[in-house]
PDB file of N, CA and C in Angstrom:
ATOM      1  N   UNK A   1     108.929  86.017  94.022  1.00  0.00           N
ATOM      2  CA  UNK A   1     110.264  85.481  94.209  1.00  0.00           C
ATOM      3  C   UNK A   1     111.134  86.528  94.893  1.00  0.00           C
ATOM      4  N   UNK A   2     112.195  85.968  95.682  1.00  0.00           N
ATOM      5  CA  UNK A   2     112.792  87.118  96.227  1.00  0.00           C
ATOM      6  C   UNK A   2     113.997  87.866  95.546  1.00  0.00           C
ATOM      7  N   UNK A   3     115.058  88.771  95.580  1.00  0.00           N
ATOM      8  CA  UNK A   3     115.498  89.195  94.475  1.00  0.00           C
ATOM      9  C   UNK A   3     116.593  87.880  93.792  1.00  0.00           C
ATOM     10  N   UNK A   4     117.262  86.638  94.699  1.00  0.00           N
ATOM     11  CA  UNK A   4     117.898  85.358  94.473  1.00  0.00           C
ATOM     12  C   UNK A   4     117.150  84.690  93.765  1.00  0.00           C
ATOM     13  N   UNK A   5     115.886  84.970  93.576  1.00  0.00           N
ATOM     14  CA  UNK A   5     115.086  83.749  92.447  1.00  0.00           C
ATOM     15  C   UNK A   5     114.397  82.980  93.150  1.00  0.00           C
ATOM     16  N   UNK A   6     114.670  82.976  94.592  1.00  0.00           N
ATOM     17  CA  UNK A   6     113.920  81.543  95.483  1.00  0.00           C
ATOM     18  C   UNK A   6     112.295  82.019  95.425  1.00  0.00           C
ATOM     19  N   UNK A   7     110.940  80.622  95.447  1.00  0.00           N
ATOM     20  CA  UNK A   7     110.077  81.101  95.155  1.00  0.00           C
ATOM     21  C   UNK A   7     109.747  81.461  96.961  1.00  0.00           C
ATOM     22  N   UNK A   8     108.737  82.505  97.256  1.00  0.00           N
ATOM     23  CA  UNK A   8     108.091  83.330  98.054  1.00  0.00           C
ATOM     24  C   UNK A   8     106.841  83.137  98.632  1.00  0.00           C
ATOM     25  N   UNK A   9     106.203  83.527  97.965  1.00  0.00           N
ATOM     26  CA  UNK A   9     104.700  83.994  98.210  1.00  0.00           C
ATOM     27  C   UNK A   9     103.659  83.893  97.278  1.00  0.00           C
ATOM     28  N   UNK A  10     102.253  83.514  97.062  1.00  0.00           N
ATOM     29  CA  UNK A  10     101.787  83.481  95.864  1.00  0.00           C
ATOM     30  C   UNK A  10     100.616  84.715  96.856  1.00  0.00           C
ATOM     31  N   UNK A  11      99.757  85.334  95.621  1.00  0.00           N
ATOM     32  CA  UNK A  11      99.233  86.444  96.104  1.00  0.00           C
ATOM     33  C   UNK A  11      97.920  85.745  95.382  1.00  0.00           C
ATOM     34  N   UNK A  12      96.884  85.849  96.338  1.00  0.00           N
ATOM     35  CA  UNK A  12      95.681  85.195  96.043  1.00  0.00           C
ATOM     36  C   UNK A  12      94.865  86.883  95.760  1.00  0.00           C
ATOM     37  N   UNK A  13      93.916  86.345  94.969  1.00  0.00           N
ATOM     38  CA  UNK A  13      93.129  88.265  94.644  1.00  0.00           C
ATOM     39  C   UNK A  13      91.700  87.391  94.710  1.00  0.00           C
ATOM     40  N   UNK A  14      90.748  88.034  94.765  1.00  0.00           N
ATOM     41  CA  UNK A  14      89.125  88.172  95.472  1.00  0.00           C
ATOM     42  C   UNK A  14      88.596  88.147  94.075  1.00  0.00           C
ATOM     43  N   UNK A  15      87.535  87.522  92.877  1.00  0.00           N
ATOM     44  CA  UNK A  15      87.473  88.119  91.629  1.00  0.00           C
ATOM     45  C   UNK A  15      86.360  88.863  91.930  1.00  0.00           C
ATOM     46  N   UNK A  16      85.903  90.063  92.614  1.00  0.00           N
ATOM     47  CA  UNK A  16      84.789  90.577  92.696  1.00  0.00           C
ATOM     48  C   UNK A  16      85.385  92.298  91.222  1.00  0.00           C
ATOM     49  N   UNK A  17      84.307  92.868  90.939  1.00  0.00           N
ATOM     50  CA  UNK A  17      84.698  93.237  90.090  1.00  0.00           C
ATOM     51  C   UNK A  17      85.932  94.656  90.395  1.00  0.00           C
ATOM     52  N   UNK A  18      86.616  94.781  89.207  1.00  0.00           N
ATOM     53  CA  UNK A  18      87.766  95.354  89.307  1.00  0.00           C
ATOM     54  C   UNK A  18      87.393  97.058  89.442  1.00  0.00           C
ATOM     55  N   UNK A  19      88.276  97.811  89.898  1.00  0.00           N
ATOM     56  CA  UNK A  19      89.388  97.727  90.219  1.00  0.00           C
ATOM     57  C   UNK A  19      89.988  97.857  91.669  1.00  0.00           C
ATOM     58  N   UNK A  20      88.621  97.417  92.602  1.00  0.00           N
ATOM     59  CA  UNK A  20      88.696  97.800  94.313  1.00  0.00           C
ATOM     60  C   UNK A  20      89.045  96.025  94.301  1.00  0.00           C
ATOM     61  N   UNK A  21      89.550  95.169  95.034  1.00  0.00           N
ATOM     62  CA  UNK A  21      89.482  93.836  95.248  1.00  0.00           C
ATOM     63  C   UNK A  21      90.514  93.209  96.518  1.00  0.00           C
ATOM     64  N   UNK A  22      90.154  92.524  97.000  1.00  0.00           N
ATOM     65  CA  UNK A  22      91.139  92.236  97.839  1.00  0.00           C
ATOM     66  C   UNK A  22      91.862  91.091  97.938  1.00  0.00           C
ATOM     67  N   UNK A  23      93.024  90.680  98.204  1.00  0.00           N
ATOM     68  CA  UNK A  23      94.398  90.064  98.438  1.00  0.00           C
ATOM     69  C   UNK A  23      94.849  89.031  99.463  1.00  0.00           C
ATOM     70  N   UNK A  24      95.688  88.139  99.413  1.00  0.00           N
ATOM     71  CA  UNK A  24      96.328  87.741 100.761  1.00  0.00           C
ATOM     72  C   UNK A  24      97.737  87.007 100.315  1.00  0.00           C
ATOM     73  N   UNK A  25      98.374  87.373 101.096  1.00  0.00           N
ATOM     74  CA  UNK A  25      99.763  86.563 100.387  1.00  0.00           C
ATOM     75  C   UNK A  25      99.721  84.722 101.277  1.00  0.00           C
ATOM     76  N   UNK A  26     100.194  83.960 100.333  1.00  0.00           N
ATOM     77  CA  UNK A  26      99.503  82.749 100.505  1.00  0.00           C
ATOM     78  C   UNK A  26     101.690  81.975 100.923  1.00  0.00           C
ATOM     79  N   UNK A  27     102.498  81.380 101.295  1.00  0.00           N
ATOM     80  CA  UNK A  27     103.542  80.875 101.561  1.00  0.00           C
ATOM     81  C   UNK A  27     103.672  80.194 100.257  1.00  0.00           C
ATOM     82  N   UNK A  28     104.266  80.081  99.698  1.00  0.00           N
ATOM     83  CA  UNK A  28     104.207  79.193  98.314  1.00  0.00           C
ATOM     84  C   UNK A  28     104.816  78.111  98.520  1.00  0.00           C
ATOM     85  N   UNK A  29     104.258  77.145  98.028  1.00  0.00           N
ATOM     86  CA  UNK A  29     104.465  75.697  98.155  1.00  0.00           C
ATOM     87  C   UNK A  29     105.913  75.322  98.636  1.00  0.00           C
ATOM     88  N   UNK A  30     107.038  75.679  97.218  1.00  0.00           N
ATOM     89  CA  UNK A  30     108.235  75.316  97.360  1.00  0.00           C
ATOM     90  C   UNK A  30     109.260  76.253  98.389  1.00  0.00           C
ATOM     91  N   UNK A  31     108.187  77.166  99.371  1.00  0.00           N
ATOM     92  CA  UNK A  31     109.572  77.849 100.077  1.00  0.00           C
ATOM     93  C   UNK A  31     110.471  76.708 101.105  1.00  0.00           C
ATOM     94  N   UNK A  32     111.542  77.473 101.423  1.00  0.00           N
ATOM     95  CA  UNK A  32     112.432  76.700 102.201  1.00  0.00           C
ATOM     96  C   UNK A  32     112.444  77.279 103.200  1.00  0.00           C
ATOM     97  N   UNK A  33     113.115  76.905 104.434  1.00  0.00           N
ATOM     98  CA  UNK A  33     113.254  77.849 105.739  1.00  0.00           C
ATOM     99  C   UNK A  33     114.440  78.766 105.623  1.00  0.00           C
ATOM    100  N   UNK A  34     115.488  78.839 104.817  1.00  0.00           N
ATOM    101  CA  UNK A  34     116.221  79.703 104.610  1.00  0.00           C
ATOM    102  C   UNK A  34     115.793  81.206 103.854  1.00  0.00           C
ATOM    103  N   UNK A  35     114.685  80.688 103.221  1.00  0.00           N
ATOM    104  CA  UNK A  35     113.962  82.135 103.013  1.00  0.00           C
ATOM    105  C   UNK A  35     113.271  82.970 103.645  1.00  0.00           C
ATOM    106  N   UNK A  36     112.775  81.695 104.353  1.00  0.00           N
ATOM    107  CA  UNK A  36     112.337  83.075 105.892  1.00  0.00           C
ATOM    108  C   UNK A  36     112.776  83.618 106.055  1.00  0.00           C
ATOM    109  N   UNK A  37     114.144  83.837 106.590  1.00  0.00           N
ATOM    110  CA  UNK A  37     115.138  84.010 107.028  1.00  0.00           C
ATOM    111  C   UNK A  37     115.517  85.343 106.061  1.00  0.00           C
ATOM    112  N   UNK A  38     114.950  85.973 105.164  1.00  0.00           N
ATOM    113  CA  UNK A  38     115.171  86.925 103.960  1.00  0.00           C
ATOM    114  C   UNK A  38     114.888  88.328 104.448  1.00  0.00           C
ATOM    115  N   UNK A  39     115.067  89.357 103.680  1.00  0.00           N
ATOM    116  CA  UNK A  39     114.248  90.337 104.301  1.00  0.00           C
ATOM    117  C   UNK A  39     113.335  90.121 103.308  1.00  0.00           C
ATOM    118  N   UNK A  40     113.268  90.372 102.366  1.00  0.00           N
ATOM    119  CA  UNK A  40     111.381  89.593 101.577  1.00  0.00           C
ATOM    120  C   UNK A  40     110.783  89.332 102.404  1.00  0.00           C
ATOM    121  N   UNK A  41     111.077  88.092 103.219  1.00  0.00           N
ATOM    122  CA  UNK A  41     110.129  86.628 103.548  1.00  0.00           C
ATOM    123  C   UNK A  41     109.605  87.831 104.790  1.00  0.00           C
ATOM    124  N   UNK A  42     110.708  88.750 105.512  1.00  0.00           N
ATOM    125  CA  UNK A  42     110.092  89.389 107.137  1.00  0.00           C
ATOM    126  C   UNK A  42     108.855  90.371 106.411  1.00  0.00           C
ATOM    127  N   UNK A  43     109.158  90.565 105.063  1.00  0.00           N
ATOM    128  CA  UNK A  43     108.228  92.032 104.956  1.00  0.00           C
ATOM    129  C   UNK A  43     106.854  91.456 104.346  1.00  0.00           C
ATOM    130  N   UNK A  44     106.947  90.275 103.352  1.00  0.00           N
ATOM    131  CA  UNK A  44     105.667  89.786 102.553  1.00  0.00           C
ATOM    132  C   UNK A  44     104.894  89.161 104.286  1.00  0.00           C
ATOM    133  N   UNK A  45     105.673  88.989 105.318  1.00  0.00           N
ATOM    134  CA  UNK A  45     105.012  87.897 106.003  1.00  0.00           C
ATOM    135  C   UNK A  45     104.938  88.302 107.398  1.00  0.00           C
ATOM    136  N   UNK A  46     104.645  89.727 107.778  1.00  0.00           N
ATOM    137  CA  UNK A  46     105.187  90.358 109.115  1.00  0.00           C
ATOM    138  C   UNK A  46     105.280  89.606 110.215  1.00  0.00           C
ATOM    139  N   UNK A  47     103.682  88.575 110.196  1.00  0.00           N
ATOM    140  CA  UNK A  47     103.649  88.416 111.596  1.00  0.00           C
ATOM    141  C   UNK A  47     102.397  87.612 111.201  1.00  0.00           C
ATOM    142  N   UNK A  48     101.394  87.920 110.747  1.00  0.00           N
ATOM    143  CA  UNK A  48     100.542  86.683 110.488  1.00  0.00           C
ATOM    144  C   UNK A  48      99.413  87.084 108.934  1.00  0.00           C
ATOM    145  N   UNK A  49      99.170  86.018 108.396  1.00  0.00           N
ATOM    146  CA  UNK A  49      97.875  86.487 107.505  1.00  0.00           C
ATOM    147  C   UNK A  49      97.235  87.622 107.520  1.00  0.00           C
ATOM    148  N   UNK A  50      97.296  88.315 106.665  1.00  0.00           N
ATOM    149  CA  UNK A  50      96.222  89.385 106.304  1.00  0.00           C
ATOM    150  C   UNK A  50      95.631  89.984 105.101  1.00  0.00           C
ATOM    151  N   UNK A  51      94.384  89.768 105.402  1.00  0.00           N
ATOM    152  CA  UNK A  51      93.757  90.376 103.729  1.00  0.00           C
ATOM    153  C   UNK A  51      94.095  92.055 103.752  1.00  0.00           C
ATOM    154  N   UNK A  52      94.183  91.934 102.342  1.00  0.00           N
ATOM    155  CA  UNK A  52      94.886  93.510 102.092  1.00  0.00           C
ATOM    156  C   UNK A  52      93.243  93.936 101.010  1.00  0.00           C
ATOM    157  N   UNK A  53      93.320  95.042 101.208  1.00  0.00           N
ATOM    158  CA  UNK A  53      91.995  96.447  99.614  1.00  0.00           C
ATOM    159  C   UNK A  53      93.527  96.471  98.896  1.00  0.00           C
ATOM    160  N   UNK A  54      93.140  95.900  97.688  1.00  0.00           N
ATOM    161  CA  UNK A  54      94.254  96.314  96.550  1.00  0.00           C
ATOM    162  C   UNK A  54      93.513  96.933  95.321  1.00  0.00           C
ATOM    163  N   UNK A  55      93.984  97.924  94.769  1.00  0.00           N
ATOM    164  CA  UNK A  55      93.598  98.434  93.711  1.00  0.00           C
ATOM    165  C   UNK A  55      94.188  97.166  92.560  1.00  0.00           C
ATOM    166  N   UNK A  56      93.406  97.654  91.199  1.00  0.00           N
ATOM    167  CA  UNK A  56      93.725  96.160  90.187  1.00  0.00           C
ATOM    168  C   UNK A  56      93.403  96.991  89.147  1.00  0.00           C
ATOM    169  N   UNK A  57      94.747  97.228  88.287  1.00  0.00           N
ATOM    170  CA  UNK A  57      94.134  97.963  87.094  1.00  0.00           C
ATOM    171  C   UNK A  57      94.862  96.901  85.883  1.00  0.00           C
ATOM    172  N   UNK A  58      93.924  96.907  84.929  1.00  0.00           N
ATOM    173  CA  UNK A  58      94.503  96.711  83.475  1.00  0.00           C
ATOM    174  C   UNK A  58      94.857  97.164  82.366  1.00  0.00           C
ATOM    175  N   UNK A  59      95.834  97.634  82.001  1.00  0.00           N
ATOM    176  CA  UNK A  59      96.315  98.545  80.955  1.00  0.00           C
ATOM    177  C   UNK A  59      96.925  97.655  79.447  1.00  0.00           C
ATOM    178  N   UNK A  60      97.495  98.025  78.800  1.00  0.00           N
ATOM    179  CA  UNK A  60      97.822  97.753  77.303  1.00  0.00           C
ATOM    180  C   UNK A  60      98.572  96.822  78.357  1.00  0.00           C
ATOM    181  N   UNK A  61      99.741  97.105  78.922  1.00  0.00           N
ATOM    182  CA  UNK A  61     100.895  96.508  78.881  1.00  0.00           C
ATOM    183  C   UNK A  61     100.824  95.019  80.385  1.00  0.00           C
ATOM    184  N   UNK A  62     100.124  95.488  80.393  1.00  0.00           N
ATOM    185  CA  UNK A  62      99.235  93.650  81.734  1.00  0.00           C
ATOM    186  C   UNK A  62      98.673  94.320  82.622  1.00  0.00           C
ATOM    187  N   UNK A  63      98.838  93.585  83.757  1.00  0.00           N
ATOM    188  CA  UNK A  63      97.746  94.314  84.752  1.00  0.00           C
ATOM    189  C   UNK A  63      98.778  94.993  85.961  1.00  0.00           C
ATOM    190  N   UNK A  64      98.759  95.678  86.925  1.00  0.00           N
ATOM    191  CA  UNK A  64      98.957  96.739  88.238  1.00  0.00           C
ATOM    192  C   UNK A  64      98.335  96.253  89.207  1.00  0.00           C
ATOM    193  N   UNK A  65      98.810  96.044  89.955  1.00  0.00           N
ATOM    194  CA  UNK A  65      97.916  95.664  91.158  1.00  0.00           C
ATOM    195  C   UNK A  65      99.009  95.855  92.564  1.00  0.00           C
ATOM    196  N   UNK A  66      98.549  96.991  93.474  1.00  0.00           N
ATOM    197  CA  UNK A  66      98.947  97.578  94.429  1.00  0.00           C
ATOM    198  C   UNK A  66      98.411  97.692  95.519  1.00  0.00           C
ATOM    199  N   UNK A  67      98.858  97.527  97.065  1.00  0.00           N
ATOM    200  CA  UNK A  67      98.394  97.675  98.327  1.00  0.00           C
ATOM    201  C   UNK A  67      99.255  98.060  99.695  1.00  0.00           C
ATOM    202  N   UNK A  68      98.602  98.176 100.334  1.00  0.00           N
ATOM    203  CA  UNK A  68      99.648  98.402 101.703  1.00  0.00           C
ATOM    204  C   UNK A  68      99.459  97.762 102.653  1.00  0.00           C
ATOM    205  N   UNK A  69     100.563  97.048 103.396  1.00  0.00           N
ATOM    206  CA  UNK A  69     100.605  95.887 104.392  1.00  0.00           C
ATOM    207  C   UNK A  69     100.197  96.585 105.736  1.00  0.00           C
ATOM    208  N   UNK A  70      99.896  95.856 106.919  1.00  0.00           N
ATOM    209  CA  UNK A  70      99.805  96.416 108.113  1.00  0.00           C
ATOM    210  C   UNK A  70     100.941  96.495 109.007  1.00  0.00           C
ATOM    211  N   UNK A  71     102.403  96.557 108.485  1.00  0.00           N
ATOM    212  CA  UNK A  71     103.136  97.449 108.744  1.00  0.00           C
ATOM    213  C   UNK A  71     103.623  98.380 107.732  1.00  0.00           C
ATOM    214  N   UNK A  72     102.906  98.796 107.091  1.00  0.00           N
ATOM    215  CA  UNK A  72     103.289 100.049 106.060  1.00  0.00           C
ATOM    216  C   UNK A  72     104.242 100.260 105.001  1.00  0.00           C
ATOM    217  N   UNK A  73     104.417  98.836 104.409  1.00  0.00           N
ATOM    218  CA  UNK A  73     104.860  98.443 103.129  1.00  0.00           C
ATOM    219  C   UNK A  73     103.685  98.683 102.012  1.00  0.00           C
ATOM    220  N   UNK A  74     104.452  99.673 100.959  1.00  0.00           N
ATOM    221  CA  UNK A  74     104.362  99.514  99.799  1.00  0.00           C
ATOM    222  C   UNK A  74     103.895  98.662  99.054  1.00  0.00           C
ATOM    223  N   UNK A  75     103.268  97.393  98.085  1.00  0.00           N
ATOM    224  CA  UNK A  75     103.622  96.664  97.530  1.00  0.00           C
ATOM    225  C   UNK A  75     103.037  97.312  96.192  1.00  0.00           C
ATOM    226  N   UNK A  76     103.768  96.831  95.296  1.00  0.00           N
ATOM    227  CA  UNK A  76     103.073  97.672  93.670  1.00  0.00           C
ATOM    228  C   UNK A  76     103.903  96.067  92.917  1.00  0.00           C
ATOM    229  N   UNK A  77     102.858  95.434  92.042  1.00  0.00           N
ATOM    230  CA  UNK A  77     102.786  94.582  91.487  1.00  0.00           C
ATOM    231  C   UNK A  77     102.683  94.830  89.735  1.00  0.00           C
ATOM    232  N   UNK A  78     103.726  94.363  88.775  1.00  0.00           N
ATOM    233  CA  UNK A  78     103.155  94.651  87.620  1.00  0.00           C
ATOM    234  C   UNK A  78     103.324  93.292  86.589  1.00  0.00           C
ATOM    235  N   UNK A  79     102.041  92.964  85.859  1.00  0.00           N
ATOM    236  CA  UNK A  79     102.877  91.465  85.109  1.00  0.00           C
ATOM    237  C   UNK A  79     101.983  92.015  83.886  1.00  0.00           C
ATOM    238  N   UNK A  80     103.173  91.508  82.888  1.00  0.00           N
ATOM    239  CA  UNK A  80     103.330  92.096  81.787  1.00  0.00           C
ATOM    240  C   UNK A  80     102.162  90.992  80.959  1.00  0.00           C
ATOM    241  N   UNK A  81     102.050  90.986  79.660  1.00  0.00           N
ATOM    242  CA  UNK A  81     101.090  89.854  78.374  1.00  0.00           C
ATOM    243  C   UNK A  81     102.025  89.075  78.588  1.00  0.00           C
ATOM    244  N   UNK A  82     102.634  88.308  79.125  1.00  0.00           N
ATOM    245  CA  UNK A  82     103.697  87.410  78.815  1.00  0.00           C
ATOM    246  C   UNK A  82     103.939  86.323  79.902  1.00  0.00           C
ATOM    247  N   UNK A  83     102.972  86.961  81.481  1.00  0.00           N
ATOM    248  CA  UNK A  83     102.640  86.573  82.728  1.00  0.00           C
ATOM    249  C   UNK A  83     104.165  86.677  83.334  1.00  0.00           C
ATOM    250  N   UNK A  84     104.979  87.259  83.223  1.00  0.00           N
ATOM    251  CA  UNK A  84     105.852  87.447  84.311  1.00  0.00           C
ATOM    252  C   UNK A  84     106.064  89.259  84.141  1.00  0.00           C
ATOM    253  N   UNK A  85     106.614  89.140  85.745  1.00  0.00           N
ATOM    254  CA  UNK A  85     106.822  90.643  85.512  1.00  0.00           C
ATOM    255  C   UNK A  85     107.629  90.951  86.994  1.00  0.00           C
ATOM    256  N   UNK A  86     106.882  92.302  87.678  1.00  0.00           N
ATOM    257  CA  UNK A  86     108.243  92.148  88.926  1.00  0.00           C
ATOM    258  C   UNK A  86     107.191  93.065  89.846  1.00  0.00           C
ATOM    259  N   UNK A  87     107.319  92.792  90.973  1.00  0.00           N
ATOM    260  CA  UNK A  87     107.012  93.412  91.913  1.00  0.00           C
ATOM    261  C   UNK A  87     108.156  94.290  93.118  1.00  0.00           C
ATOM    262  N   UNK A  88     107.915  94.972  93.715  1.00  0.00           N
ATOM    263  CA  UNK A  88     108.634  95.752  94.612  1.00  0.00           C
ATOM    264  C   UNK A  88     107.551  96.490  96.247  1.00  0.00           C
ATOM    265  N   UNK A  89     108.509  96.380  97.056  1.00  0.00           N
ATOM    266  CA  UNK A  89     108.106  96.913  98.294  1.00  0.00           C
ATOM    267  C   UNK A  89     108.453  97.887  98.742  1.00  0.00           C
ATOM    268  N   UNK A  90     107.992  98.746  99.227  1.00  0.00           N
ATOM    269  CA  UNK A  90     108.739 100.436  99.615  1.00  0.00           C
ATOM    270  C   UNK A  90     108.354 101.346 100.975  1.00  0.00           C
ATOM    271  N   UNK A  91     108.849 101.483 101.411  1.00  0.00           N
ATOM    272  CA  UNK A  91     108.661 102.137 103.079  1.00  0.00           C
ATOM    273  C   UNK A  91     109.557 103.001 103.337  1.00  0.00           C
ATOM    274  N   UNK A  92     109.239 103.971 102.880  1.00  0.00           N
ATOM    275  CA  UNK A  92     110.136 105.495 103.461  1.00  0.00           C
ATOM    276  C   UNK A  92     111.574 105.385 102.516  1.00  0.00           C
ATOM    277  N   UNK A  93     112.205 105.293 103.027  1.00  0.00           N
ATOM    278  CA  UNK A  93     113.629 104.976 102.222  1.00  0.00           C
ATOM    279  C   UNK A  93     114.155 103.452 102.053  1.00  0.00           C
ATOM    280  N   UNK A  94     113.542 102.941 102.319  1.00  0.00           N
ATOM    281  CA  UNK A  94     113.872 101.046 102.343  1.00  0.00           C
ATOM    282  C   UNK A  94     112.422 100.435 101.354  1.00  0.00           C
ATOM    283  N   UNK A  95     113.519  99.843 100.177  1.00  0.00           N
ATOM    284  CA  UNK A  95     112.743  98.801  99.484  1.00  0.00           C
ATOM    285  C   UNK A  95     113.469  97.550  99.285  1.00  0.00           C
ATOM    286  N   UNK A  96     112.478  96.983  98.570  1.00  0.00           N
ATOM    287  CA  UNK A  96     112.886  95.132  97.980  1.00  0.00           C
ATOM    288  C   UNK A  96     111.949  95.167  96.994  1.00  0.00           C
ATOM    289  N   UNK A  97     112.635  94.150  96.032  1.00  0.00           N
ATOM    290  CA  UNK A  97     111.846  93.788  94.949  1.00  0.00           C
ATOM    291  C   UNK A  97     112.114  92.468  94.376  1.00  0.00           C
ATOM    292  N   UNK A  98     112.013  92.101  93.239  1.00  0.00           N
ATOM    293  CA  UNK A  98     111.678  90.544  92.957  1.00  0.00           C
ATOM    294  C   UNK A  98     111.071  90.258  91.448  1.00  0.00           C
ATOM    295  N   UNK A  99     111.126  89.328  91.301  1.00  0.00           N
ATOM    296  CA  UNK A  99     110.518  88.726  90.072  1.00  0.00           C
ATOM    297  C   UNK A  99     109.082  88.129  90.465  1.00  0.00           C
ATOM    298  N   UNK A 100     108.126  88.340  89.513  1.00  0.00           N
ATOM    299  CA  UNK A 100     106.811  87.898  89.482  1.00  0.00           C
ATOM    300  C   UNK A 100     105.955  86.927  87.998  1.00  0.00           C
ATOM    301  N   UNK A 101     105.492  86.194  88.983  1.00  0.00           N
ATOM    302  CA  UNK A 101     104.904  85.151  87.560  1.00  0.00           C
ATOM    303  C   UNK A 101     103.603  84.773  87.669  1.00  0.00           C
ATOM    304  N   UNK A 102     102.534  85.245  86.612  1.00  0.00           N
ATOM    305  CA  UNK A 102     101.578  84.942  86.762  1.00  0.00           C
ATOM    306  C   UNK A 102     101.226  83.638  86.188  1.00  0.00           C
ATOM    307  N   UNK A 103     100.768  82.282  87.429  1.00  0.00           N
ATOM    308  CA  UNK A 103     101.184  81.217  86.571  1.00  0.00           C
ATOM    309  C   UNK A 103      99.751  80.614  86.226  1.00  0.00           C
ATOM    310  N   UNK A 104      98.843  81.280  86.260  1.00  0.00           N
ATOM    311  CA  UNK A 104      97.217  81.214  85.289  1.00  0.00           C
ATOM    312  C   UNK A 104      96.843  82.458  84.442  1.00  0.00           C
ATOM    313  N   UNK A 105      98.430  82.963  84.101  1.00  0.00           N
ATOM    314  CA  UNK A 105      97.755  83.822  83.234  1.00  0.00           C
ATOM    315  C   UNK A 105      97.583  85.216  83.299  1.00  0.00           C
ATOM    316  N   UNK A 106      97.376  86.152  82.385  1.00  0.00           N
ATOM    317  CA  UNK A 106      97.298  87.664  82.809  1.00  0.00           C
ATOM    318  C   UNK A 106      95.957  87.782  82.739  1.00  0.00           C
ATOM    319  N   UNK A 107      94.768  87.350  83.267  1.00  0.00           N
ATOM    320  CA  UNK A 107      93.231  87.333  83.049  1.00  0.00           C
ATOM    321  C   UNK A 107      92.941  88.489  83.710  1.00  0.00           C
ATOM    322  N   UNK A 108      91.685  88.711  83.941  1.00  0.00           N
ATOM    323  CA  UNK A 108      90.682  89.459  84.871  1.00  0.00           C
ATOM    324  C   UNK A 108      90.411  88.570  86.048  1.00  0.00           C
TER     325      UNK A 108
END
């Protein structure tokens, strides 16, 4: 979600085993065209599809899951036992961040 609440992006993950796996950010159903229009929407979505190597860890407190875009965004993902949590983007001195919901769950 972007930091307004509008939904974003859903992040598809590879289930091969953890903690090397890879990613793709997917348009989520309910976006609107005014979110394009976001800086979120320019950074989750540079320019076209791409599978990302994301690390995937699971700890006490949910799972981590982090990568870097092919323009050199940050992304670090964290969702808590509770399936929501928050993600953020980071590039030199410029970030964004957001709310995150895992909506099958905090699994493997």
């Amino acid at each position: 979600m972007t930091a307004a609440g509008a939904p974003l992006a859903m992040l598809g993950l590879s289930t091969p085993v953890a903690p090397q796996r890879d990613c793709i950010f997917m348009i989520h159903p309910q976006i609107t065209s005014a979110v394009f229009e976001t800086k979120e929407s320019k950074i989750v979505f540079p320019d076209r599809p791409t599978e990302y190597r994301c690390s995937y860890t699971r700890t006490k407190g949910g799972t981590d899951i982090a990568f870097t875009n092919q323009n050199g965004w940050r992304f670090e993902l964290r969702i808590g036992r509770g399936d929501a949590g928050t993600w953020k983007a980071s590039r030199a001195e410029d970030a964004v961040s957001g709310r995150a919901l895992s909506p099958v769950g905090n699994r493997q």
